[in-house]
N, C-alpha and C. Protein backbone atom coordinates (compact mmCIF):
# COMPACT_ATOMS: atom_id res chain seq x y z
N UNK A 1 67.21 118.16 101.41
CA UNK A 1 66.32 118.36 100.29
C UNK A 1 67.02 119.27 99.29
N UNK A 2 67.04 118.87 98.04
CA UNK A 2 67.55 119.62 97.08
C UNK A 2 66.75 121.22 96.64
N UNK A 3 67.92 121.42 95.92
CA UNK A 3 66.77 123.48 95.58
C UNK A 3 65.51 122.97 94.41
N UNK A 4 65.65 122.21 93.49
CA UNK A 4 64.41 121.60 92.79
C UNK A 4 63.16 121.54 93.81
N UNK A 5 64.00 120.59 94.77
CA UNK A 5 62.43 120.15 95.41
C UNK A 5 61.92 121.44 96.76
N UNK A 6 62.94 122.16 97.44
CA UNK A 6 62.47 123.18 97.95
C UNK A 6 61.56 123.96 96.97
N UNK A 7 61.96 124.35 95.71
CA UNK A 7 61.22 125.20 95.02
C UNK A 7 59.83 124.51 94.87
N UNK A 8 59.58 123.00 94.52
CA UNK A 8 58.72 122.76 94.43
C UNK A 8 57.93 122.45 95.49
N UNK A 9 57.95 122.35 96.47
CA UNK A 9 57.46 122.84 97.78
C UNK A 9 56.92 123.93 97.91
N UNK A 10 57.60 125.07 97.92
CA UNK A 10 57.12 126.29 97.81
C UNK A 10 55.77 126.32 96.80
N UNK A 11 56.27 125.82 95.94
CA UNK A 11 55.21 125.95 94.95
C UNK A 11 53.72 125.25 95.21
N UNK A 12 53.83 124.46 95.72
CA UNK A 12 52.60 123.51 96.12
C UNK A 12 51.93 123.97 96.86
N UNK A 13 52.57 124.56 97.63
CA UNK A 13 52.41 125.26 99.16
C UNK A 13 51.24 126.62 98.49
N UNK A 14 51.63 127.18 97.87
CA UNK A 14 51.65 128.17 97.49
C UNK A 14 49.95 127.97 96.95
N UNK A 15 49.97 127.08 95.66
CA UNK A 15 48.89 126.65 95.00
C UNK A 15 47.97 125.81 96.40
N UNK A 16 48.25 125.03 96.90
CA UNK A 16 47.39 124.96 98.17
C UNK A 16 46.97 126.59 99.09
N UNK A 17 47.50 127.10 98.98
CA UNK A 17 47.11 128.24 100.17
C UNK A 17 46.03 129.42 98.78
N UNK A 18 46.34 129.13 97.88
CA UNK A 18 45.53 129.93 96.82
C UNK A 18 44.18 129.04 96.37
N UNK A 19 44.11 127.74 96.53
CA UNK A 19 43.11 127.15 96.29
C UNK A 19 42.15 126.75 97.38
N UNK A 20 42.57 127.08 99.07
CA UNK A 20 42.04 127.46 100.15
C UNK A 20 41.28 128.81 99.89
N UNK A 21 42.00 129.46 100.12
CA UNK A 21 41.58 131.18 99.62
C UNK A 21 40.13 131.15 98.68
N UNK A 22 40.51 130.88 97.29
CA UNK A 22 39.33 130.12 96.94
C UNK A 22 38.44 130.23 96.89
N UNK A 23 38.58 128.30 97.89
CA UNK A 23 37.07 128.04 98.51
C UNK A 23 36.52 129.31 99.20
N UNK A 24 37.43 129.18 100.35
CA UNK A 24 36.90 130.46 101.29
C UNK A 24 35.92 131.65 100.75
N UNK A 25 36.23 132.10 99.74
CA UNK A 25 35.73 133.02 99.03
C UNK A 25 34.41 133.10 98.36
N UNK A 26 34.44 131.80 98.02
CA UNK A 26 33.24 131.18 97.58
C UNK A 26 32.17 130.55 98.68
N UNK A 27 32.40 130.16 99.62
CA UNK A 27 31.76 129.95 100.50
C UNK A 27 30.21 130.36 100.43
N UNK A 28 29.88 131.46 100.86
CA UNK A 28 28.98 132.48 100.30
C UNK A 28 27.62 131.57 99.13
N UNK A 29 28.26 131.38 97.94
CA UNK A 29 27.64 130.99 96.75
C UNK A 29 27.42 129.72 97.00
N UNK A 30 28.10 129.15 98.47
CA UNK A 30 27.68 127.03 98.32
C UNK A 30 26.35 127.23 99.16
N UNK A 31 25.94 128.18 99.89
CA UNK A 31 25.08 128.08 101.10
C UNK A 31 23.65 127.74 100.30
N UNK A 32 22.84 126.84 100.91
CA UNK A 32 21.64 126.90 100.81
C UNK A 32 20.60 128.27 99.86
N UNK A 33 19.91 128.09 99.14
CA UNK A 33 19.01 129.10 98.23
C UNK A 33 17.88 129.23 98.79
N UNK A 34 17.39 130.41 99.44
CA UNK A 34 15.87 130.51 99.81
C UNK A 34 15.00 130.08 99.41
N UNK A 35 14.14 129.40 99.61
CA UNK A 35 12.58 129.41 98.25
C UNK A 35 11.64 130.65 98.70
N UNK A 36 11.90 131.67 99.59
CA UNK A 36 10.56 131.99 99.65
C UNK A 36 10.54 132.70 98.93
N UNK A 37 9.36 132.93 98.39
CA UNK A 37 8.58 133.35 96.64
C UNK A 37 7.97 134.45 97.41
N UNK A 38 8.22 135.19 98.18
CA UNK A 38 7.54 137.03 98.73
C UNK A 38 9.17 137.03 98.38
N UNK A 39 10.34 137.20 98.75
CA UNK A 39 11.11 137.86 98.35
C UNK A 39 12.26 137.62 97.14
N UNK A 40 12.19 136.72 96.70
CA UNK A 40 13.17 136.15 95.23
C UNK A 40 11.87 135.83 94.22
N UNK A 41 11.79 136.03 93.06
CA UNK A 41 11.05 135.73 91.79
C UNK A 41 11.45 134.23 91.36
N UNK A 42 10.70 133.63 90.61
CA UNK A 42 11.21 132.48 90.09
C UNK A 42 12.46 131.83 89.61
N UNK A 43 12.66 133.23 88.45
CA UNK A 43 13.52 133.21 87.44
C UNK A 43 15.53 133.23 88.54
N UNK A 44 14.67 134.35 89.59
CA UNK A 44 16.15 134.71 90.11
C UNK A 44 16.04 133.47 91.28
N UNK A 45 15.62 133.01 91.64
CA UNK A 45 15.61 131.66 91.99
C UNK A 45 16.49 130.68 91.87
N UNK A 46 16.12 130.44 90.44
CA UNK A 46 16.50 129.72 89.71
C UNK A 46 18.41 130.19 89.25
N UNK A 47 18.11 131.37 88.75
CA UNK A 47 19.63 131.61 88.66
C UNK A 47 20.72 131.52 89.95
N UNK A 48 19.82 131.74 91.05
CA UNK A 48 20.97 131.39 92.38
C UNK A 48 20.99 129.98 92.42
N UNK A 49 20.03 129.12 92.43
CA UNK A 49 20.58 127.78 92.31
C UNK A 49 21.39 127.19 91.48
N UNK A 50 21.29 127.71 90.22
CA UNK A 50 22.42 127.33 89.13
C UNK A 50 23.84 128.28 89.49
N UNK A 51 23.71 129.24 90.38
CA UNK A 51 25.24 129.66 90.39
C UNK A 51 25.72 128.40 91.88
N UNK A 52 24.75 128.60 92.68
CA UNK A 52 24.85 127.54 93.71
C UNK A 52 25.41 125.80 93.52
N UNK A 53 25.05 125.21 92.19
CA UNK A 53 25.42 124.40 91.59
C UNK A 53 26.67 124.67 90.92
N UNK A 54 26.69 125.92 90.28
CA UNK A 54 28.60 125.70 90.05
C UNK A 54 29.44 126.13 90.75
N UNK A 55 28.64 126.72 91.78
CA UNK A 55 29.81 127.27 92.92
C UNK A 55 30.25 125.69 93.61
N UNK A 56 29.00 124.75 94.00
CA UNK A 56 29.59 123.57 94.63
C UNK A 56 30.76 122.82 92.85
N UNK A 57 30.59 122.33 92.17
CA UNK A 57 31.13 121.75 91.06
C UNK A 57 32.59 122.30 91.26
N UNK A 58 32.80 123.46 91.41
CA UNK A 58 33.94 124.39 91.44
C UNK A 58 34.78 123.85 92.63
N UNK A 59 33.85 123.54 93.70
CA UNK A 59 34.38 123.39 95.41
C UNK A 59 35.09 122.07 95.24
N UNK A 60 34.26 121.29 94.29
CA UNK A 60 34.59 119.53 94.40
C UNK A 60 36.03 119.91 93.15
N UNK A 61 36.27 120.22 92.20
CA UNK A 61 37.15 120.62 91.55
C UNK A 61 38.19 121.43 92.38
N UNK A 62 38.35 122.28 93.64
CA UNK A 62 39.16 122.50 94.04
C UNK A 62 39.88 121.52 95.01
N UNK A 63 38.86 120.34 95.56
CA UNK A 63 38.99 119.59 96.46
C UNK A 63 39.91 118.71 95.75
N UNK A 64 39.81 118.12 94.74
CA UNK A 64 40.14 117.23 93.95
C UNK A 64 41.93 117.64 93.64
N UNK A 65 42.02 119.24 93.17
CA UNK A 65 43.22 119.68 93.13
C UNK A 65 44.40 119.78 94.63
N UNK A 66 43.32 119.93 95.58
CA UNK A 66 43.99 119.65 97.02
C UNK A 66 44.54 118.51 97.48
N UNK A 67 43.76 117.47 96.54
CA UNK A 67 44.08 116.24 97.05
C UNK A 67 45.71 115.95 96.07
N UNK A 68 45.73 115.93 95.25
CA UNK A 68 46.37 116.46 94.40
C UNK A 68 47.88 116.63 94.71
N UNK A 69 47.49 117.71 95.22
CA UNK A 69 48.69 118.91 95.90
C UNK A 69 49.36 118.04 97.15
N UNK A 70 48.26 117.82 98.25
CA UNK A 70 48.68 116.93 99.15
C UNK A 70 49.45 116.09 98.76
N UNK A 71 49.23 115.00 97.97
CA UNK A 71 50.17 113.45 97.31
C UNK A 71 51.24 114.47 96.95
N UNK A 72 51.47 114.90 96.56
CA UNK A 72 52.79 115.87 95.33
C UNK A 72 53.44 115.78 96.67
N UNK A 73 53.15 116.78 98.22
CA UNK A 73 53.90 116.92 99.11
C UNK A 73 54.18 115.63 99.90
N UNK A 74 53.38 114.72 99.58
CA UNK A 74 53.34 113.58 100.55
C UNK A 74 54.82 112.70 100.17
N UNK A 75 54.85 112.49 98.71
CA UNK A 75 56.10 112.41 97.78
C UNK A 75 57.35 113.16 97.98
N UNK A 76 57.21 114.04 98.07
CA UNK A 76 58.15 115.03 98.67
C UNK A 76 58.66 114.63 99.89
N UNK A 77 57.64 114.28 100.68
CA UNK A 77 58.28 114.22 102.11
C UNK A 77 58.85 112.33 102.31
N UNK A 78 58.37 111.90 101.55
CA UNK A 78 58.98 110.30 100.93
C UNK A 78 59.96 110.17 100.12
N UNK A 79 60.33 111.40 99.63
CA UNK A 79 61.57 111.11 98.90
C UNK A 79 61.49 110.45 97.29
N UNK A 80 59.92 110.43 96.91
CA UNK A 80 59.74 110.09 96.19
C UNK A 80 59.16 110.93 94.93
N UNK A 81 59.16 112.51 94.99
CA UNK A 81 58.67 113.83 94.31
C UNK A 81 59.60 112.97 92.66
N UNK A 82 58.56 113.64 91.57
CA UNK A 82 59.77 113.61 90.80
C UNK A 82 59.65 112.17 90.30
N UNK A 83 59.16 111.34 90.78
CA UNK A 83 59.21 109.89 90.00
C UNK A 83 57.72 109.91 89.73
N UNK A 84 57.57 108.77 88.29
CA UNK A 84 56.34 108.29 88.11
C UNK A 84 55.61 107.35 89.24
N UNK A 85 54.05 107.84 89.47
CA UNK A 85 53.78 106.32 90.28
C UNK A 85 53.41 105.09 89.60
N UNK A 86 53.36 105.26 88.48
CA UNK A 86 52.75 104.16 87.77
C UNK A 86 53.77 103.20 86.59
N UNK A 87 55.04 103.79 86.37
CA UNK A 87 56.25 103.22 85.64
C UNK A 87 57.03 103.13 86.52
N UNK A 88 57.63 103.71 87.79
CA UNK A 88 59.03 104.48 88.32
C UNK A 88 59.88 105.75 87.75
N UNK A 89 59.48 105.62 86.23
CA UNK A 89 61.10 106.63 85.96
C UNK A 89 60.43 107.84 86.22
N UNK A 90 61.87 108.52 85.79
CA UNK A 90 62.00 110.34 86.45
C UNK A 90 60.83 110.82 85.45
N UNK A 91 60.25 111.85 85.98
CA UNK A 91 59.09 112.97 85.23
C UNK A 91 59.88 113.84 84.99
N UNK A 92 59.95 113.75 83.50
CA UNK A 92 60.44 115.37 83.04
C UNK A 92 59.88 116.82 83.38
N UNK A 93 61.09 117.35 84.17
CA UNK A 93 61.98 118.58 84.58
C UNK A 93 60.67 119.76 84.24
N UNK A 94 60.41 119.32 82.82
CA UNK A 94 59.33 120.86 82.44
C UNK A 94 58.07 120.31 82.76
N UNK A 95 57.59 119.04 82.75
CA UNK A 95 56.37 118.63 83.15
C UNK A 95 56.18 119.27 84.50
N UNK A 96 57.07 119.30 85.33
CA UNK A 96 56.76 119.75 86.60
C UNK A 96 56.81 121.19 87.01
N UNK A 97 57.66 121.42 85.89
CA UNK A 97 57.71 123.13 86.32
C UNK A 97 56.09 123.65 86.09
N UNK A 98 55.21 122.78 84.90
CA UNK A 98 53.93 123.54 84.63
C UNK A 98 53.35 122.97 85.88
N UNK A 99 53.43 121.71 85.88
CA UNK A 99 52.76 121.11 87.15
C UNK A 99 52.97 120.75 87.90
N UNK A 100 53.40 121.07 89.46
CA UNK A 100 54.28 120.81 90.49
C UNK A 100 53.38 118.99 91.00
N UNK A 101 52.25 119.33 90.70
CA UNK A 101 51.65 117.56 91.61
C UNK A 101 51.87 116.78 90.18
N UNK A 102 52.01 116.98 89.27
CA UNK A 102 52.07 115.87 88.39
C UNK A 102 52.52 114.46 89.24
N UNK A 103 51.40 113.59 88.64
CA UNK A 103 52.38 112.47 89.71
C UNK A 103 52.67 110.72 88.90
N UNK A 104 52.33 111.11 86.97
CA UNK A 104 52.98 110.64 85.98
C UNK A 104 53.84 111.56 85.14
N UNK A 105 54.55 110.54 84.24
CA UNK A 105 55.29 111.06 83.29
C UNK A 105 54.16 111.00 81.92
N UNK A 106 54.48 112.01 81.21
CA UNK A 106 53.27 112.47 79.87
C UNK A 106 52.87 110.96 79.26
N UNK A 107 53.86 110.11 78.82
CA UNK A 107 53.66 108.77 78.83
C UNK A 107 52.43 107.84 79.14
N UNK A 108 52.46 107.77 80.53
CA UNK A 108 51.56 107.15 81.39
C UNK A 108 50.69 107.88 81.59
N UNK A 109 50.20 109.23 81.85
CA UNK A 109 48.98 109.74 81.97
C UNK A 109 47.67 109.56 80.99
C-alpha cells in the first residue's frame, strides 16, 4: 500500500472512530421522552421531543457518513481507493485530501 493511501486510511479510520464517539455521546438525547405531565410541563415536553428528533436526524446523518467511510475503506482494501465509481478515472489528489470517502470525481457527483 502506498503512503497516499496509508494516510488515507488513517484518515478514515480516524473520522470513523470520531463519528462513533459521536453517536455514543448522543445516545442519551435518542432515548424515549416521558409523557408524564406531574413531572415535565407541556412546553418542556415538547422541547425534549424536538431535541429527541434532531438528536435521531443527526444519528441517521452520522450513519449515512459511516456508511460512507466504510466503502472509502472497502476500496482501499480492493485496490480500488482513488478511482471514480461511476466514470473509472483517477479523483483528484485535493478532492480527497478534503474528503477521504469521496467515491466520485467533482464531475460526476
Amino acid at each position: 500500500m502506498s503512503e497516499a493511501e496509508n494516510t488515507a486510511r488513517a484518515r478514515l479510520e480516524a473520522l470513523r472512530d470520531e463519528i462513533l464517539a459521536l453517536s455514543r455521546t448522543a445516545a442519551e438525547d435518542r432515548k424515549p421522552v416521558s409523557l408524564d405531565q406531574q413531572s415535565v410541563g407541556r412546553l418542556s415536553r415538547q422541547d425534549s421531543l424536538q431535541v429527541q428528533a434532531m438528536a435521531k436526524a443527526a444519528d441517521a446523518r452520522r450513519a449515512g457518513e459511516l456508511r460512507r467511510i466504510d466503502a472509502a475503506l472497502a476500496r482501499l482494501q480492493e485496490g480500488e481507493y482513488g478511482w471514480c465509481v461511476e466514470c473509472g478515472e483517477a479523483i483528484d489528489a485535493r478532492r480527497l485530501e478534503i474528503d477521504p470517502a469521496a467515491p466520485r470525481r467533482r464531475a460526476c457527483a
